[in-house]
Protein backbone atom coordinates (compact mmCIF):
# COMPACT_ATOMS: atom_id res chain seq x y z
CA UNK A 1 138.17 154.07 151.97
CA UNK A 2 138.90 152.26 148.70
CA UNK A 3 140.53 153.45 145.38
CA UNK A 4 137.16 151.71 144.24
CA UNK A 5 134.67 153.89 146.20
CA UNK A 6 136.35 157.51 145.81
CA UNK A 7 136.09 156.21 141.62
CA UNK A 8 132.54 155.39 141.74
CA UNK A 9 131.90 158.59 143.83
CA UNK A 10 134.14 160.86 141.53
CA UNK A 11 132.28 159.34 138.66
CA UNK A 12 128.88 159.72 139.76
CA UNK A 13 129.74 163.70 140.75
CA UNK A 14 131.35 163.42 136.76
CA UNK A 15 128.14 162.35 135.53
CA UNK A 16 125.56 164.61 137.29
CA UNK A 17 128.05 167.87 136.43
CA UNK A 18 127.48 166.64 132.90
CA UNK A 19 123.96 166.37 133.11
CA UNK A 20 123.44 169.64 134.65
CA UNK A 21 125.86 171.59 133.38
CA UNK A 22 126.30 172.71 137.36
CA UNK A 23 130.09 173.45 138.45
CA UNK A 24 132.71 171.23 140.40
CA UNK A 25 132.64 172.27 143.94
CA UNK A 26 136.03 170.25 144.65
CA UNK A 27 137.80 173.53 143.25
CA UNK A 28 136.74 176.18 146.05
CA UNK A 29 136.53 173.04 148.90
CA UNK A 30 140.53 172.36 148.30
CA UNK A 31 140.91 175.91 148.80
CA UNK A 32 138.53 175.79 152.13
CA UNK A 33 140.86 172.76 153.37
CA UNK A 34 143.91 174.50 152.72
CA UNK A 35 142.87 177.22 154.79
CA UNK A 36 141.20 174.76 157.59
CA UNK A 37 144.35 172.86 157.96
CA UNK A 38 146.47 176.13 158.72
CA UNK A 39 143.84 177.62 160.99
CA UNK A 40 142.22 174.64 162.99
CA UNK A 41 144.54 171.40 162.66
CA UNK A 42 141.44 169.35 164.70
CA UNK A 43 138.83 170.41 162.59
CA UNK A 44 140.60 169.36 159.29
CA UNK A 45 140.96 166.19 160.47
CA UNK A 46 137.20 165.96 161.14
CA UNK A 47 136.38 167.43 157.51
CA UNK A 48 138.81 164.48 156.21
CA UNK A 49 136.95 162.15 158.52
CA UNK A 50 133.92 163.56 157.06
CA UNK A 51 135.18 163.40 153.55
CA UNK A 52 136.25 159.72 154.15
CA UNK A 53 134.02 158.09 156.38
CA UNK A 54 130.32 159.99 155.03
CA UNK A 55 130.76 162.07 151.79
CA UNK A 56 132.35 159.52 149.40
CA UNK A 57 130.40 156.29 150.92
CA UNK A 58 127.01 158.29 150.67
CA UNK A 59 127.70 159.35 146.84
CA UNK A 60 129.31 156.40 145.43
CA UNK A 61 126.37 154.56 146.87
CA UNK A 62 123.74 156.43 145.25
CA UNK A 63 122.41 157.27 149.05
CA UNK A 64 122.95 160.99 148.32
CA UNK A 65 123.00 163.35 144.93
CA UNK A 66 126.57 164.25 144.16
CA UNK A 67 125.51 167.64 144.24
CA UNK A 68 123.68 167.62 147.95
CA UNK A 69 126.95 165.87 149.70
CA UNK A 70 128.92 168.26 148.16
CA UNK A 71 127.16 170.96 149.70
CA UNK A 72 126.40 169.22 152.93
CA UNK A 73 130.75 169.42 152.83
CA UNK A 74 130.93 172.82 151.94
CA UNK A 75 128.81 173.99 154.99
CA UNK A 76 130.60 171.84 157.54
CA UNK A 77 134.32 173.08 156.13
CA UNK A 78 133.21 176.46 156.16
CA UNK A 79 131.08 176.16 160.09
CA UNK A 80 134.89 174.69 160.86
CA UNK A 81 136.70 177.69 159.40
CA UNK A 82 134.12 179.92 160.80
CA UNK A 83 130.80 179.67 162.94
CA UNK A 84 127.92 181.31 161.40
CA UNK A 85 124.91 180.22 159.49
CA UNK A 86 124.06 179.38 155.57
CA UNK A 87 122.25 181.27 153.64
CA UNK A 88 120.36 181.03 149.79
CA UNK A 89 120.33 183.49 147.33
CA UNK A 90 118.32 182.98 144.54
CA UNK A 91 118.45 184.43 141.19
CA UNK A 92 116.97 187.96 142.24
CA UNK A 93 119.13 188.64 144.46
CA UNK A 94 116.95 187.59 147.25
CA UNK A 95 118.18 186.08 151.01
CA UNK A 96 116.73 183.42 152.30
CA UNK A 97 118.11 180.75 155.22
CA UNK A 98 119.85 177.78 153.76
CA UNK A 99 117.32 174.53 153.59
CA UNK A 100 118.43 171.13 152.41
CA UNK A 101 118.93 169.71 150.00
CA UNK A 102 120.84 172.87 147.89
CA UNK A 103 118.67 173.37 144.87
CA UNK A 104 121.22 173.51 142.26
CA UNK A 105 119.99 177.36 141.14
CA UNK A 106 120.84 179.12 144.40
CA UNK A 107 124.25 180.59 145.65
CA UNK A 108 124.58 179.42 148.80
CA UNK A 109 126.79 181.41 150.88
CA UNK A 110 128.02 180.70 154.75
CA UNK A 111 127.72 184.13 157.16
CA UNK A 112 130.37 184.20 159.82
CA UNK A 113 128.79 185.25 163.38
CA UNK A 114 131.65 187.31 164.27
CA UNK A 115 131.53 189.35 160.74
CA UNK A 116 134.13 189.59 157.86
CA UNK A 117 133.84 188.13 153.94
CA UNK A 118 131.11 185.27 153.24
CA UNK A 119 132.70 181.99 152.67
CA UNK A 120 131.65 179.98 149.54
CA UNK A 121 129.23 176.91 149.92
CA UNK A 122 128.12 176.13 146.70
CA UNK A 123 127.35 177.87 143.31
CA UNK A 124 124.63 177.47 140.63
CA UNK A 125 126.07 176.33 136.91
CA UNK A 126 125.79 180.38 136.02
CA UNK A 127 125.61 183.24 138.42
CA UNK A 128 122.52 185.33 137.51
CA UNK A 129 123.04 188.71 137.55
CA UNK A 130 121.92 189.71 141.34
CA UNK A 131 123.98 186.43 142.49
CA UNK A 132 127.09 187.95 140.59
CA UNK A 133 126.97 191.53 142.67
CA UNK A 134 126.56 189.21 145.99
CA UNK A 135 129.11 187.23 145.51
CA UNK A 136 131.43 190.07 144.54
CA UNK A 137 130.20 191.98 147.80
CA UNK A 138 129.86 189.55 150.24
CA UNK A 139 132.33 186.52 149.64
CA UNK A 140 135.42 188.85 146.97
CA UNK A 141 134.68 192.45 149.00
CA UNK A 142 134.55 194.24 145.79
CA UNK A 143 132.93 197.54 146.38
CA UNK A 144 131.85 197.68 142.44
CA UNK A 145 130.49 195.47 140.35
CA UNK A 146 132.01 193.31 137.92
CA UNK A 147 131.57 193.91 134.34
């Protein structure tokens, strides 16, 4: 992978968080691979592969939206931390199973099988207020709401 490529893709991400005022998911994905590379040594190596070989290729090449690789990432680094399945929650609060490409509105949260705190795939530029008490439940455990 070339300095070149990873600048085109990291300017391409710069230019649609711009645009949409959406958030940078690198921030809670370094935090993901932190925790992947203490846990599960083989499947950080595959979410670098990943990152390498598909992610930065596909965005710096226009092939995919910044936004969509990004959360294409997030889900496999958290199925490698933990196996489970994606969801959507949209702006009332409502559930629904993850479908691709992320629309840029929903929370979109990854549901380990075996239980425990929801992992963070990808967040909307502002939490609405339902999306706030789910993420404080599900992914920070908080048994009240934030203010």
């Amino acid at each position: 992978m070339s300095d070149n490529l990873t600048a085109e893709a990291d300017r391409r991400l710069e230019e649609a968080i711009a645009a949409s005022g959406g958030r940078d998911p690198r921030e809670f994905y370094r935090e993901r691979l932190r925790e992947l590379k203490a846990s599960n040594a083989a499947g950080y190596q595959s979410a670098v592969a990943y990152y390498r070989d598909q992610l930065i290729p596909s965005v710096a090449s226009g092939t995919l939206a910044p936004f969509e690789a990004w959360a294409a990432y997030g889900r496999i680094l958290a199925e490698s931390v933990a196996p489970g399945r994606a969801i959507s929650v949209d702006s009332s609060g409502r559930a629904q199973p993850f479908e691709e490409p992320a629309a840029p509105e929903m929370l979109v949260l990854h549901l380990p099988d075996g239980g425990g705190r929801a992992l963070l795939v990808s967040l909307p530029a502002e939490l609405s207020p339902a999306q706030r008490a789910t993420y404080d439940v599900l992914v920070s455990g908080k048994q009240r709401p934030s203010a």
